[in-house]
PDB file of N, CA and C in Angstrom:
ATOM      1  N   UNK A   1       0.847  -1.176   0.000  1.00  0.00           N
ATOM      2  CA  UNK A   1       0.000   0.000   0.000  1.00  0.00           C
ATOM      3  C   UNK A   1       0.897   1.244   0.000  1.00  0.00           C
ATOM      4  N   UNK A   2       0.231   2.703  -0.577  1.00  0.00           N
ATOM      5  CA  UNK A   2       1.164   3.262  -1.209  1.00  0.00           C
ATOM      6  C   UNK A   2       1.195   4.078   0.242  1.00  0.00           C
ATOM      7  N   UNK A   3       2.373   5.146   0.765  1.00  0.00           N
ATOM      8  CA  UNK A   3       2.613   5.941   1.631  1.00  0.00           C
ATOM      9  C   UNK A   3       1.466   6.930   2.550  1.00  0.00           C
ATOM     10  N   UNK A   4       0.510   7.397   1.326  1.00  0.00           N
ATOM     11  CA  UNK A   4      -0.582   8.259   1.113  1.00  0.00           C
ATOM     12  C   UNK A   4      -1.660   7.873   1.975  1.00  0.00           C
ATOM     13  N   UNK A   5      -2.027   6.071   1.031  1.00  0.00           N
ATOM     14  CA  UNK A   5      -3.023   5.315   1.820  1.00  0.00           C
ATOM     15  C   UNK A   5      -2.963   5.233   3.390  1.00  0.00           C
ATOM     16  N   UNK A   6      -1.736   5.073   3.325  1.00  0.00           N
ATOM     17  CA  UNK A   6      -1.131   4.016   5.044  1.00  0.00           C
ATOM     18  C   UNK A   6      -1.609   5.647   5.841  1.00  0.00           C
ATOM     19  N   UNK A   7      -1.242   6.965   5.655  1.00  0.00           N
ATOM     20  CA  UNK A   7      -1.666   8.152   6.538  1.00  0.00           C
ATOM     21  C   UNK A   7      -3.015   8.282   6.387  1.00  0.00           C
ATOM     22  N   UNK A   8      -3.684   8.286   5.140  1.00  0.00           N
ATOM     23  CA  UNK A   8      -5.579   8.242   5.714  1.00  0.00           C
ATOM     24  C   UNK A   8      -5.461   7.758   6.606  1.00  0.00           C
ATOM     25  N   UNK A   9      -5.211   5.792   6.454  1.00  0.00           N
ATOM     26  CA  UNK A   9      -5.540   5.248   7.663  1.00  0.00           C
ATOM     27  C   UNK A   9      -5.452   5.350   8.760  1.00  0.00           C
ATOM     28  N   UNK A  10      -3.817   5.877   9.226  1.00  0.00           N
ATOM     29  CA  UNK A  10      -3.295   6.087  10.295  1.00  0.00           C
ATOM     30  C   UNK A  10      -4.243   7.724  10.949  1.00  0.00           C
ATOM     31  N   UNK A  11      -4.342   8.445  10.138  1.00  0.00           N
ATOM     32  CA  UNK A  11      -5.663   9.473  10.399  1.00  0.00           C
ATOM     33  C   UNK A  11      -6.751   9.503  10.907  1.00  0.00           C
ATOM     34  N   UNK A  12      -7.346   8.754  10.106  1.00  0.00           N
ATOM     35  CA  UNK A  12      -8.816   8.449  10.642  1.00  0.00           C
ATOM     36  C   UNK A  12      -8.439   7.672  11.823  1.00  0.00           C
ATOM     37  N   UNK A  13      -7.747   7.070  11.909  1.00  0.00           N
ATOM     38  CA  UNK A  13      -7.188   5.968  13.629  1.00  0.00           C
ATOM     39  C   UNK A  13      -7.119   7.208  14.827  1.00  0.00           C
ATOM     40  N   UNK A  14      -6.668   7.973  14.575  1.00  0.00           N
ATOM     41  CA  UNK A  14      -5.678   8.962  15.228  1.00  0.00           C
ATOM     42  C   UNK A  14      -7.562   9.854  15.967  1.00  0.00           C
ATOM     43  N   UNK A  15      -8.142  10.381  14.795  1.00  0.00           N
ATOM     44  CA  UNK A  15      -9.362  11.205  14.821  1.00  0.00           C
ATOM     45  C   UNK A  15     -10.425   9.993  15.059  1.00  0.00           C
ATOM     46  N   UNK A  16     -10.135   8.954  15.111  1.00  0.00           N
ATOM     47  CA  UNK A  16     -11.378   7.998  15.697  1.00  0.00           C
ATOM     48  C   UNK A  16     -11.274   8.197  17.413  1.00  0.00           C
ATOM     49  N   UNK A  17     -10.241   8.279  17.619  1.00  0.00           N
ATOM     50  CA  UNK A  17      -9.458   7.820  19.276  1.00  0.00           C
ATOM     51  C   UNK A  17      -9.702   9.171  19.942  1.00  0.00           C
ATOM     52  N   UNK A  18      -9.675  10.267  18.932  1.00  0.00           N
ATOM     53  CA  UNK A  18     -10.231  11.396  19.673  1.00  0.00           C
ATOM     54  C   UNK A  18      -9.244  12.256  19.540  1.00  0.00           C
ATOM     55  N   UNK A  19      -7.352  11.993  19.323  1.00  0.00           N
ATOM     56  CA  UNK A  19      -6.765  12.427  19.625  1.00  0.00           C
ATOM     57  C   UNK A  19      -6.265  13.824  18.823  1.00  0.00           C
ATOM     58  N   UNK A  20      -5.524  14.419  19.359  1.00  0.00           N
ATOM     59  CA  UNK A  20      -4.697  15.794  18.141  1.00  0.00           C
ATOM     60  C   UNK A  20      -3.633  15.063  17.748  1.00  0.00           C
ATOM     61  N   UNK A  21      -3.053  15.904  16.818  1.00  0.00           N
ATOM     62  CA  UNK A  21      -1.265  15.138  16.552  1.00  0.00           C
ATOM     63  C   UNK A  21      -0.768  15.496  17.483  1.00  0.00           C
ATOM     64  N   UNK A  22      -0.438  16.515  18.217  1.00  0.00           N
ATOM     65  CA  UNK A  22       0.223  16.634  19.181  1.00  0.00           C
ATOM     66  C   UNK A  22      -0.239  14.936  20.277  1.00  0.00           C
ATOM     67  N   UNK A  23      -0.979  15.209  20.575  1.00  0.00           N
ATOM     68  CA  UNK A  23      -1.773  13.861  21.713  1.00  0.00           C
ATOM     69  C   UNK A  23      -0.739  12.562  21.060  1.00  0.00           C
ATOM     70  N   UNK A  24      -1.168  12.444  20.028  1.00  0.00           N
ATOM     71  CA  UNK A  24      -0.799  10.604  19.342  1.00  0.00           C
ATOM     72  C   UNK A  24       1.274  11.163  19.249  1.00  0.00           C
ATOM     73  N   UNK A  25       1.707  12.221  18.686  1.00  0.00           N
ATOM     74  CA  UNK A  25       3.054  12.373  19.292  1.00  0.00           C
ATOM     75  C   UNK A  25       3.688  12.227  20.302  1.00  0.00           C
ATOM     76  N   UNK A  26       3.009  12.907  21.388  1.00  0.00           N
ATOM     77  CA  UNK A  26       3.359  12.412  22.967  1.00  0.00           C
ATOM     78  C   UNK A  26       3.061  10.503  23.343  1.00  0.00           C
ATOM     79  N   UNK A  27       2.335   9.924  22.630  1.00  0.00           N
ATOM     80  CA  UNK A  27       1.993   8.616  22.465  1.00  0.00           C
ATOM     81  C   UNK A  27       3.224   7.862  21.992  1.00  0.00           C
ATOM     82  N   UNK A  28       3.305   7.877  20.952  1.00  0.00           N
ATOM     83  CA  UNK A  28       4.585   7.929  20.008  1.00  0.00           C
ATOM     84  C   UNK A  28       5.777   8.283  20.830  1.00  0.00           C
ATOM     85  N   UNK A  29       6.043   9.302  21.115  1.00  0.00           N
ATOM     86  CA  UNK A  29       7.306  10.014  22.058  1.00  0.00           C
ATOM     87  C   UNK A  29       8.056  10.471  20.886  1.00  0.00           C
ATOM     88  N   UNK A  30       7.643  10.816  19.876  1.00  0.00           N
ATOM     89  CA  UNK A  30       8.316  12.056  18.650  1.00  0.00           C
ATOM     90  C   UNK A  30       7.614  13.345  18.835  1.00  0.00           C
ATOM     91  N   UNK A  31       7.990  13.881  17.465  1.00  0.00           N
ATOM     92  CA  UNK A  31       7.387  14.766  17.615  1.00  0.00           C
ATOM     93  C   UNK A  31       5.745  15.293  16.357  1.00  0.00           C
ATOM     94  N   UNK A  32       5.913  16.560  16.646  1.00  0.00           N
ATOM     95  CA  UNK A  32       4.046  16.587  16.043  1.00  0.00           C
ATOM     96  C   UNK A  32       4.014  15.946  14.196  1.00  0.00           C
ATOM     97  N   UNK A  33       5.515  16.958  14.471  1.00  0.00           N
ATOM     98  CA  UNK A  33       5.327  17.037  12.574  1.00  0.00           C
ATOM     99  C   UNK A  33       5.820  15.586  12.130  1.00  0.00           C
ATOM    100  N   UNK A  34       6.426  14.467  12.565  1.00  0.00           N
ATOM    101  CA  UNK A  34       6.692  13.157  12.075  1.00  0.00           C
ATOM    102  C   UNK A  34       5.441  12.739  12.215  1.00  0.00           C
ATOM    103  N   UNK A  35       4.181  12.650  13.380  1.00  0.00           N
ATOM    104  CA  UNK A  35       2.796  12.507  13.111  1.00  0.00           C
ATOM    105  C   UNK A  35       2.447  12.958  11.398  1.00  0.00           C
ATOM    106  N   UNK A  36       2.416  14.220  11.614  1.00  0.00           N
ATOM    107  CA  UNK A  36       1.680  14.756  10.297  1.00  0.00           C
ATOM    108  C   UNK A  36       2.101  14.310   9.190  1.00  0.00           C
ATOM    109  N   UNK A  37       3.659  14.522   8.876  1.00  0.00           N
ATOM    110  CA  UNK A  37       4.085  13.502   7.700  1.00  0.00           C
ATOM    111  C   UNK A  37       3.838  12.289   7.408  1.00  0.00           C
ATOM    112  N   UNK A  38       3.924  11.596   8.465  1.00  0.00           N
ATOM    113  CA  UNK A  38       3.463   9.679   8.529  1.00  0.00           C
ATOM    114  C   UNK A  38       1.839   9.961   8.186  1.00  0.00           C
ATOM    115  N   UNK A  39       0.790  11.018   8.493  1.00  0.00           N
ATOM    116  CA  UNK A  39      -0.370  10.952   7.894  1.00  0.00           C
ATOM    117  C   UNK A  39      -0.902  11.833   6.472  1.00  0.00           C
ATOM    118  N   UNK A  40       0.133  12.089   6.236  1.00  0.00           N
ATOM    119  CA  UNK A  40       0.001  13.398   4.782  1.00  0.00           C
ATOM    120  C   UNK A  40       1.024  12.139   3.964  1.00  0.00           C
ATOM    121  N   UNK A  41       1.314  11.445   4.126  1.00  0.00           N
ATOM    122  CA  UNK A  41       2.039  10.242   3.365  1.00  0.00           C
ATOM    123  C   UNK A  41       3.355  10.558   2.647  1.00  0.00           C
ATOM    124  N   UNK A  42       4.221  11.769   3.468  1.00  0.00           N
ATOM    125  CA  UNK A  42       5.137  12.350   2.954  1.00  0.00           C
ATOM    126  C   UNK A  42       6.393  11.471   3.886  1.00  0.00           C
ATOM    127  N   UNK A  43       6.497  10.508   4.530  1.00  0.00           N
ATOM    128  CA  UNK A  43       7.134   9.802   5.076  1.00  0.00           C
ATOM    129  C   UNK A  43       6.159   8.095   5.629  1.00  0.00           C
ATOM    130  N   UNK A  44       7.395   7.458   5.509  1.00  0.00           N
ATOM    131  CA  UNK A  44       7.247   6.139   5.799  1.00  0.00           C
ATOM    132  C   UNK A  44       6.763   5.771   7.491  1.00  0.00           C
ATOM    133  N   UNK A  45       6.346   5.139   8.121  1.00  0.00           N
ATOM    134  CA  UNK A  45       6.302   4.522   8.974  1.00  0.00           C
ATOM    135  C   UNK A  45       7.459   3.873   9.366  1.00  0.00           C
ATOM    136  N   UNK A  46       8.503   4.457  10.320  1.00  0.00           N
ATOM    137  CA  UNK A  46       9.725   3.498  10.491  1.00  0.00           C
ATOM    138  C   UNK A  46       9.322   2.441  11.128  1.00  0.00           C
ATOM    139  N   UNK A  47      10.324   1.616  10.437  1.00  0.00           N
ATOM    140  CA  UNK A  47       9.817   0.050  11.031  1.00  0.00           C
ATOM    141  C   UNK A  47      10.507  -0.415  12.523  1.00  0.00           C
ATOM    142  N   UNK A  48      11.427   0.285  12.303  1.00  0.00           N
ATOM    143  CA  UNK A  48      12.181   0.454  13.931  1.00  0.00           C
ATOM    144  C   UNK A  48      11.362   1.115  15.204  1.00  0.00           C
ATOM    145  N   UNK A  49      10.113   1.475  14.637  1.00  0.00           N
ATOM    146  CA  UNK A  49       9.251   2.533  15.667  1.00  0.00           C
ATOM    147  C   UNK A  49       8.131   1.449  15.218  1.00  0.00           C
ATOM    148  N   UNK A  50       7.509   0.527  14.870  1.00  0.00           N
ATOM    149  CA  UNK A  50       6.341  -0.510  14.452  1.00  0.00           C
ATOM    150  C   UNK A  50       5.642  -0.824  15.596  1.00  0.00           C
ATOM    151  N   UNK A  51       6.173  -0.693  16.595  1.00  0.00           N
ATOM    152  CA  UNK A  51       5.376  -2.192  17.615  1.00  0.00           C
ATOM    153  C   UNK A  51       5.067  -0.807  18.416  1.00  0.00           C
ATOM    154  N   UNK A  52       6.054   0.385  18.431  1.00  0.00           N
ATOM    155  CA  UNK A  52       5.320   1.683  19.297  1.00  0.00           C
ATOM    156  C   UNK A  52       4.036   2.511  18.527  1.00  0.00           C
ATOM    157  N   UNK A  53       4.423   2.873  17.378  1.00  0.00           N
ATOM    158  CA  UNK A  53       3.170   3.558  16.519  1.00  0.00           C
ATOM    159  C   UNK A  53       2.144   2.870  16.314  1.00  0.00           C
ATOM    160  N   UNK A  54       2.340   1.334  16.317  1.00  0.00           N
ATOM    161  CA  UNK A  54       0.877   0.302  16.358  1.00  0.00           C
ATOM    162  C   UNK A  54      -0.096   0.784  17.438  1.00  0.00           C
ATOM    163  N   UNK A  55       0.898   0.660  18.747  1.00  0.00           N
ATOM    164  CA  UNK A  55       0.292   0.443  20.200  1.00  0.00           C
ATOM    165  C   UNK A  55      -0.351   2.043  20.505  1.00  0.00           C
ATOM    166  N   UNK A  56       0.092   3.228  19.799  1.00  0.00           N
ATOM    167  CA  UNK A  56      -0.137   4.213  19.992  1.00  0.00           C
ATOM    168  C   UNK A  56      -1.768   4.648  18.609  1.00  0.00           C
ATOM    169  N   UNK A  57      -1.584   4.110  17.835  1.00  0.00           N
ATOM    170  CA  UNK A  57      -2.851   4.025  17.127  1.00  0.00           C
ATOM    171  C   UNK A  57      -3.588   2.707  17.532  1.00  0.00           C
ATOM    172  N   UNK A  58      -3.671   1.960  18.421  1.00  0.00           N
ATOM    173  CA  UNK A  58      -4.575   0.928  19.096  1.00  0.00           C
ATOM    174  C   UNK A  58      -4.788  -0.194  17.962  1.00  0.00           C
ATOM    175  N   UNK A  59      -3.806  -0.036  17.051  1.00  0.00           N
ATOM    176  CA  UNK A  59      -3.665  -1.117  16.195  1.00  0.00           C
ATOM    177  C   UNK A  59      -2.467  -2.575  16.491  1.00  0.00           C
ATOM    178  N   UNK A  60      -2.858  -3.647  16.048  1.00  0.00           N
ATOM    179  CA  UNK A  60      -1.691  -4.845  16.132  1.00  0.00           C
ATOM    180  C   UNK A  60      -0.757  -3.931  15.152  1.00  0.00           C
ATOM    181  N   UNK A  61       0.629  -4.993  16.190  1.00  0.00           N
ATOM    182  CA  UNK A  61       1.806  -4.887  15.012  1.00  0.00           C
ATOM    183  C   UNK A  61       1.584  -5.352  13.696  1.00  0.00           C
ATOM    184  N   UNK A  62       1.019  -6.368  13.531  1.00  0.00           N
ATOM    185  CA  UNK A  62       1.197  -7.258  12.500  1.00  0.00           C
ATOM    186  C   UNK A  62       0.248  -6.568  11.816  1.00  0.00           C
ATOM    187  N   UNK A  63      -0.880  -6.043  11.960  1.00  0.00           N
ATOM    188  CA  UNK A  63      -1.831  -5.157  11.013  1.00  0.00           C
ATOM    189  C   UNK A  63      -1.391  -3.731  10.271  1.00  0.00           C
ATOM    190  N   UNK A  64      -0.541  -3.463  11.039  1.00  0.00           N
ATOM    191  CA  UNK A  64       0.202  -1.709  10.498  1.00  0.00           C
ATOM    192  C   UNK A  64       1.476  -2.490   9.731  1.00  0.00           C
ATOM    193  N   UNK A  65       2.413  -3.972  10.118  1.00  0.00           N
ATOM    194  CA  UNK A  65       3.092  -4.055   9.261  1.00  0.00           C
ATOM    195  C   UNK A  65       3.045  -4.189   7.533  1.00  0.00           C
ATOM    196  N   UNK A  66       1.788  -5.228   8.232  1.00  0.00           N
ATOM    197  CA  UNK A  66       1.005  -5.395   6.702  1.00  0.00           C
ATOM    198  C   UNK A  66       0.551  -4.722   5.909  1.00  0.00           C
ATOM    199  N   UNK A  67      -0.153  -3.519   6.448  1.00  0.00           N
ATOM    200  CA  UNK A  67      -0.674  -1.649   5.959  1.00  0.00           C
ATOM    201  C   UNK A  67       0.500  -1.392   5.144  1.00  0.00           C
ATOM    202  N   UNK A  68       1.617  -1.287   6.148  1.00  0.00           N
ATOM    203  CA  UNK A  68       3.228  -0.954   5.304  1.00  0.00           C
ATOM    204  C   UNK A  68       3.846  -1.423   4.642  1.00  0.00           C
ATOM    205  N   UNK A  69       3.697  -2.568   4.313  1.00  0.00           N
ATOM    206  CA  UNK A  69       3.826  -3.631   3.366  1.00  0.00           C
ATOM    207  C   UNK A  69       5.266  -4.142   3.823  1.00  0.00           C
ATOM    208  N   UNK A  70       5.486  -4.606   5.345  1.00  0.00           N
ATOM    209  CA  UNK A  70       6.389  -5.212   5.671  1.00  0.00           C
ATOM    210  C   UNK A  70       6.375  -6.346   5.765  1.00  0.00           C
ATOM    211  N   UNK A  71       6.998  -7.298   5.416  1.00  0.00           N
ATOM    212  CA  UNK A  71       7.390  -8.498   5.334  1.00  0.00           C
ATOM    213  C   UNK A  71       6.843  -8.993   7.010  1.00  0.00           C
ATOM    214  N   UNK A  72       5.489  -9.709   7.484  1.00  0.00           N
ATOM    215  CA  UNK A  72       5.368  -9.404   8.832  1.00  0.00           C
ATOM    216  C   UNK A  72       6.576 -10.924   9.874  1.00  0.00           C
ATOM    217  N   UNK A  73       6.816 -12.282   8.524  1.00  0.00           N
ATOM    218  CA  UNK A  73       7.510 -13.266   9.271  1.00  0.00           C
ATOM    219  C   UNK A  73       8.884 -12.627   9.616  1.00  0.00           C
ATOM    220  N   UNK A  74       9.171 -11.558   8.796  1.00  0.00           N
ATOM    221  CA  UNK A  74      10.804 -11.021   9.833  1.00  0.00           C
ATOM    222  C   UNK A  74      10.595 -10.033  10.783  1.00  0.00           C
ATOM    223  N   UNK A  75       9.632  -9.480  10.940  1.00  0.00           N
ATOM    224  CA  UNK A  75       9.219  -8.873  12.462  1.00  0.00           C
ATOM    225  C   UNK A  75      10.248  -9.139  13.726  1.00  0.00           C
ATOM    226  N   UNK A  76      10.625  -8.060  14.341  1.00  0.00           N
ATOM    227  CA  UNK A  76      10.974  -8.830  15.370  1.00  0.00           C
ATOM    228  C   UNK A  76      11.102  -7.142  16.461  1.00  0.00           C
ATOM    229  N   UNK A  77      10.616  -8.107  17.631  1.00  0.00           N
ATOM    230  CA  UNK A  77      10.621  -6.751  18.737  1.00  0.00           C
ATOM    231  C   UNK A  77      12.055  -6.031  19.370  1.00  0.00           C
ATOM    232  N   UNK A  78      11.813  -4.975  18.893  1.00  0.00           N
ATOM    233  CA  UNK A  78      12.514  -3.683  19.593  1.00  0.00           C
ATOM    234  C   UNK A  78      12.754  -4.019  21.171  1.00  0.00           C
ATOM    235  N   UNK A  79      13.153  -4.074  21.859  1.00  0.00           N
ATOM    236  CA  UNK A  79      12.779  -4.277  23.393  1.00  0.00           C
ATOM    237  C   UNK A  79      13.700  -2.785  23.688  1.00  0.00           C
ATOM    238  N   UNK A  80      14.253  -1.884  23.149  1.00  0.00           N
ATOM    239  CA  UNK A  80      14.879  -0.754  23.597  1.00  0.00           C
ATOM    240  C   UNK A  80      13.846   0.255  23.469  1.00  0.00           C
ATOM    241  N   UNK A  81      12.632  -0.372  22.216  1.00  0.00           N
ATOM    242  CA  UNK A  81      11.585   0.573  22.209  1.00  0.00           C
ATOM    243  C   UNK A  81      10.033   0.070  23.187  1.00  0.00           C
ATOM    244  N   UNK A  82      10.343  -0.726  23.692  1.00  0.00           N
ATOM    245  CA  UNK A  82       9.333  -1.284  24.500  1.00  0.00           C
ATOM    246  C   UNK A  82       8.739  -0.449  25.345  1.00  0.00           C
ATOM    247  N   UNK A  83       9.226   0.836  26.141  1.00  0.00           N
ATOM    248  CA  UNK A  83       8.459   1.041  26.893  1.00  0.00           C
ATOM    249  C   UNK A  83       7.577   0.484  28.100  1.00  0.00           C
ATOM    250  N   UNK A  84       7.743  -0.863  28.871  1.00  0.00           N
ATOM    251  CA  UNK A  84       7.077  -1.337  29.388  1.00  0.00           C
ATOM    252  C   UNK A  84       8.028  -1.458  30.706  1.00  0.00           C
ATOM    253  N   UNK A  85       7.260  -0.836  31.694  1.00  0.00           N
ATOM    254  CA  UNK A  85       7.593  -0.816  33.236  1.00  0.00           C
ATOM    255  C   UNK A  85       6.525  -1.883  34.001  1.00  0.00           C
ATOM    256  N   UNK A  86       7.077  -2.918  34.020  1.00  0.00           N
ATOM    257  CA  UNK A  86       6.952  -3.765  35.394  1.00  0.00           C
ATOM    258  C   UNK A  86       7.085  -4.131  36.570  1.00  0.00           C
ATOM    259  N   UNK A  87       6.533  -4.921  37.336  1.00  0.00           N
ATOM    260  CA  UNK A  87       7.319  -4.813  38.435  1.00  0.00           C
ATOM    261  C   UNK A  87       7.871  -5.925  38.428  1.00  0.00           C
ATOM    262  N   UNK A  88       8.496  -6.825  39.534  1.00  0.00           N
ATOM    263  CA  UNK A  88       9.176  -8.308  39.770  1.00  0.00           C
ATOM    264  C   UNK A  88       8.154  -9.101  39.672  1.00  0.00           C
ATOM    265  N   UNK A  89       7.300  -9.077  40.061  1.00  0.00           N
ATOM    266  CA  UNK A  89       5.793 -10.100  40.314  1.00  0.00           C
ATOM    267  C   UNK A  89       5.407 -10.023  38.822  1.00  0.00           C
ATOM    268  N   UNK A  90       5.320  -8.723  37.740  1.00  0.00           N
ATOM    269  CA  UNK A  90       4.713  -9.004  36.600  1.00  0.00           C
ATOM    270  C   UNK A  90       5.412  -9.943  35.582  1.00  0.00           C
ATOM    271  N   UNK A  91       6.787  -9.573  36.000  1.00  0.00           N
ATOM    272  CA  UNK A  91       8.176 -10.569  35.393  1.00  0.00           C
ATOM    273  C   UNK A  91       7.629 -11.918  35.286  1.00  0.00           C
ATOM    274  N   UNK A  92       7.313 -12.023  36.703  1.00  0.00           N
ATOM    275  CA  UNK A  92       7.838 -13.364  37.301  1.00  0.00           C
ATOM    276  C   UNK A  92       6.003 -14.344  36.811  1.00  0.00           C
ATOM    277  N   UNK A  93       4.976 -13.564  36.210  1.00  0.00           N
ATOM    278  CA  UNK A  93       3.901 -13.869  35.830  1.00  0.00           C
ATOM    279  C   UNK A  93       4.056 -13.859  34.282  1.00  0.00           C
ATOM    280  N   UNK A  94       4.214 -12.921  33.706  1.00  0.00           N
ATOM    281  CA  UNK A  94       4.944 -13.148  32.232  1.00  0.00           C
ATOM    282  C   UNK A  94       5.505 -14.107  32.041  1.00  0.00           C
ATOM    283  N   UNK A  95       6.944 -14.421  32.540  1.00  0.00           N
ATOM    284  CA  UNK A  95       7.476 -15.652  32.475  1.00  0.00           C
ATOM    285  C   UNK A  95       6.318 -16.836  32.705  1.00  0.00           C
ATOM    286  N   UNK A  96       5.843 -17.085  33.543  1.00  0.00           N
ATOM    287  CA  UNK A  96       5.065 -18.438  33.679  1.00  0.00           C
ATOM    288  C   UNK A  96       3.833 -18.561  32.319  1.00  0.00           C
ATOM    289  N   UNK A  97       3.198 -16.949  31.816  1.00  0.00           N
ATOM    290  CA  UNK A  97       2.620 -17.628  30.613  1.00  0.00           C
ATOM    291  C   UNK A  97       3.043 -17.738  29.541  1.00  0.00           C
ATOM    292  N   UNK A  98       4.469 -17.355  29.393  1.00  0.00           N
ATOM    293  CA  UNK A  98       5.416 -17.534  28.019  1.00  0.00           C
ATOM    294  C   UNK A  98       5.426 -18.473  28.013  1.00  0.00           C
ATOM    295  N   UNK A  99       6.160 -19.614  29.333  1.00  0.00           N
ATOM    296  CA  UNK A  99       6.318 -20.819  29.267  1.00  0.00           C
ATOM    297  C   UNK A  99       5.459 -21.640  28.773  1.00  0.00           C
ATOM    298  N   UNK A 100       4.011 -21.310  28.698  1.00  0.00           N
ATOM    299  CA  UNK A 100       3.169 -21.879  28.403  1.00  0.00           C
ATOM    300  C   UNK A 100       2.566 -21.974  26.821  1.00  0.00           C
ATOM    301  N   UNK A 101       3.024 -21.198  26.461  1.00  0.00           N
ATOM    302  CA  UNK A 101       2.706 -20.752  24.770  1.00  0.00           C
ATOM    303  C   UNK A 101       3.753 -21.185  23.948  1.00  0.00           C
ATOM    304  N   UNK A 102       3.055 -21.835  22.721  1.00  0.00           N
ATOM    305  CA  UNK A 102       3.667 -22.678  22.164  1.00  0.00           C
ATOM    306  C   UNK A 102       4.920 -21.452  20.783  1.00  0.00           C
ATOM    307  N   UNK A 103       4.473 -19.969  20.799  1.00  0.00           N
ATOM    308  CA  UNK A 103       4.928 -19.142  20.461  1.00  0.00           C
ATOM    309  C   UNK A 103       5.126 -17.540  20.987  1.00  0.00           C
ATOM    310  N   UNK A 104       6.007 -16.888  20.281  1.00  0.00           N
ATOM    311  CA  UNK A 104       6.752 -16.006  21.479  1.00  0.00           C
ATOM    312  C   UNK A 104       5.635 -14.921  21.562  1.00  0.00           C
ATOM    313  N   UNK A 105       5.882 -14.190  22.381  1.00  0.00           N
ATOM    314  CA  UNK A 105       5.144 -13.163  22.914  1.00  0.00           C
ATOM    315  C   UNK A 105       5.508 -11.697  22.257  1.00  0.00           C
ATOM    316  N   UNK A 106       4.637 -11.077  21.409  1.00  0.00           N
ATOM    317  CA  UNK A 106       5.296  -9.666  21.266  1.00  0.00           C
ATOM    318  C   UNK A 106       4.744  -8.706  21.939  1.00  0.00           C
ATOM    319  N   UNK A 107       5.248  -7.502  22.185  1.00  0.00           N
ATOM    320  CA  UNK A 107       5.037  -6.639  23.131  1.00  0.00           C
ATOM    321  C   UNK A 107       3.367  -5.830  23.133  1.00  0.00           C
ATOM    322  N   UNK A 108       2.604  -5.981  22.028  1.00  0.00           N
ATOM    323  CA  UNK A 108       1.610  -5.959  22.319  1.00  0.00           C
ATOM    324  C   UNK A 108       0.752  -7.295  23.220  1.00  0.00           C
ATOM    325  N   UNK A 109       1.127  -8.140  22.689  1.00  0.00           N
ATOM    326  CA  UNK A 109       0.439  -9.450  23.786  1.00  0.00           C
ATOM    327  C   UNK A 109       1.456  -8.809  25.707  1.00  0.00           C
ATOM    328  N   UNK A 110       2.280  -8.738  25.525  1.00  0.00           N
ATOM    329  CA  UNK A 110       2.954  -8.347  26.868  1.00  0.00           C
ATOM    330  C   UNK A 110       2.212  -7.306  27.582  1.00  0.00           C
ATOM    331  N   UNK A 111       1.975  -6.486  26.429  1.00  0.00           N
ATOM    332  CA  UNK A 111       1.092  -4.973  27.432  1.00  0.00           C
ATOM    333  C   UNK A 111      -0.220  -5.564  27.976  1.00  0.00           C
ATOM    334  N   UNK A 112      -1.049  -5.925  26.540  1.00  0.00           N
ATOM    335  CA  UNK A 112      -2.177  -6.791  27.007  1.00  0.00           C
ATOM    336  C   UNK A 112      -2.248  -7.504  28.727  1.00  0.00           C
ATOM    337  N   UNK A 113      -1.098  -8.598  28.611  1.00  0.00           N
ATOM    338  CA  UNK A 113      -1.306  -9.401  29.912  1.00  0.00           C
ATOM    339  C   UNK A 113      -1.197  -8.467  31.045  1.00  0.00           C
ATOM    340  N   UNK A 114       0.175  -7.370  31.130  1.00  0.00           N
ATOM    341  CA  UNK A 114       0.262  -6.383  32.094  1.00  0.00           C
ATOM    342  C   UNK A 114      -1.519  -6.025  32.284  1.00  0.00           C
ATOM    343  N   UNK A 115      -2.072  -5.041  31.176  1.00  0.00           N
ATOM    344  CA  UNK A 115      -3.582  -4.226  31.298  1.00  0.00           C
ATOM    345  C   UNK A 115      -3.923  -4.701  31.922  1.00  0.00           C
ATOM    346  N   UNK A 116      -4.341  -6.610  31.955  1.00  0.00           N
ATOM    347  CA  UNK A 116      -4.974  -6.933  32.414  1.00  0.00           C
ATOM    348  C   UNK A 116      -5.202  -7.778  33.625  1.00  0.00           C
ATOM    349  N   UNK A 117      -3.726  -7.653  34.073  1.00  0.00           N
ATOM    350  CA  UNK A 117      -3.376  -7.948  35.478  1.00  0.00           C
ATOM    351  C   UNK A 117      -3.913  -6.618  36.207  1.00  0.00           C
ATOM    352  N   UNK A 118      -3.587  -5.849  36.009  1.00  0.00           N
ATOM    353  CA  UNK A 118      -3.594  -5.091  36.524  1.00  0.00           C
ATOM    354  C   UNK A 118      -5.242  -4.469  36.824  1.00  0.00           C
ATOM    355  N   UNK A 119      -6.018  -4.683  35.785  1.00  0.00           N
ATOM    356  CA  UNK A 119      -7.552  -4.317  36.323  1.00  0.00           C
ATOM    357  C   UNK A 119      -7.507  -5.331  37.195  1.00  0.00           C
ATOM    358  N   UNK A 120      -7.587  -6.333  37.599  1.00  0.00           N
ATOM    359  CA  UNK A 120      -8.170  -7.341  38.425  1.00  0.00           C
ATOM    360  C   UNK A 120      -7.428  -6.991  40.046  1.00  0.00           C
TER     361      UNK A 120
END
């Protein structure tokens, strides 16, 4: 999909959620105008920023890779871009349902389990 397309989408995502560019930037942790370019289709979606700009438009990785037309079986998580503060107990609960899954965990399934430890 061409550059153009991928920013409607990422647009209307952005103005579904309610947010400004400024808002989904602070999300992101760039700044306004790499928003606006990534949605005026005057820049790419870095793929090194994928698993953060997904989680910040409430989209899967694997759905914005595919939008971008990235190859999604060489995917592989950033953990410098992770963003995810745990504590020892969430570690130590993560670990026990990794063990359990017959495939790896990417950092959207990770936030997920955190969210939802955490309501309960």
């Amino acid at each position: 999909m061409d550059k153009k397309k991928v920013g409607e989408i990422l647009s209307a995502k952005r103005t579904g959620l309610g947010l400004s560019s400024e808002e989904m930037a602070q999300r992101i942790q760039c700044n306004r105008t790499t928003v606006e370019r990534m949605e005026n289709g005057t820049t790419t979606v870095m793929r090194t920023k994928l698993s953060r700009i997904a989680h910040a438009y409430e989209m899967g990785t694997k759905e914005l890779a595919e939008l971008c037309g990235y190859p999604v079986e060489s995917l592989t998580a950033d953990l410098n871009d992770a963003q995810i503060t745990a504590s020892v107990s969430d570690l130590e609960f993560l670990l026990t349902v990794a063990r359990g899954l017959q495939t790896p965990m990417n950092l959207n399934v990770i936030r997920e389990l955190l969210r939802r430890r955490q309501e309960k």
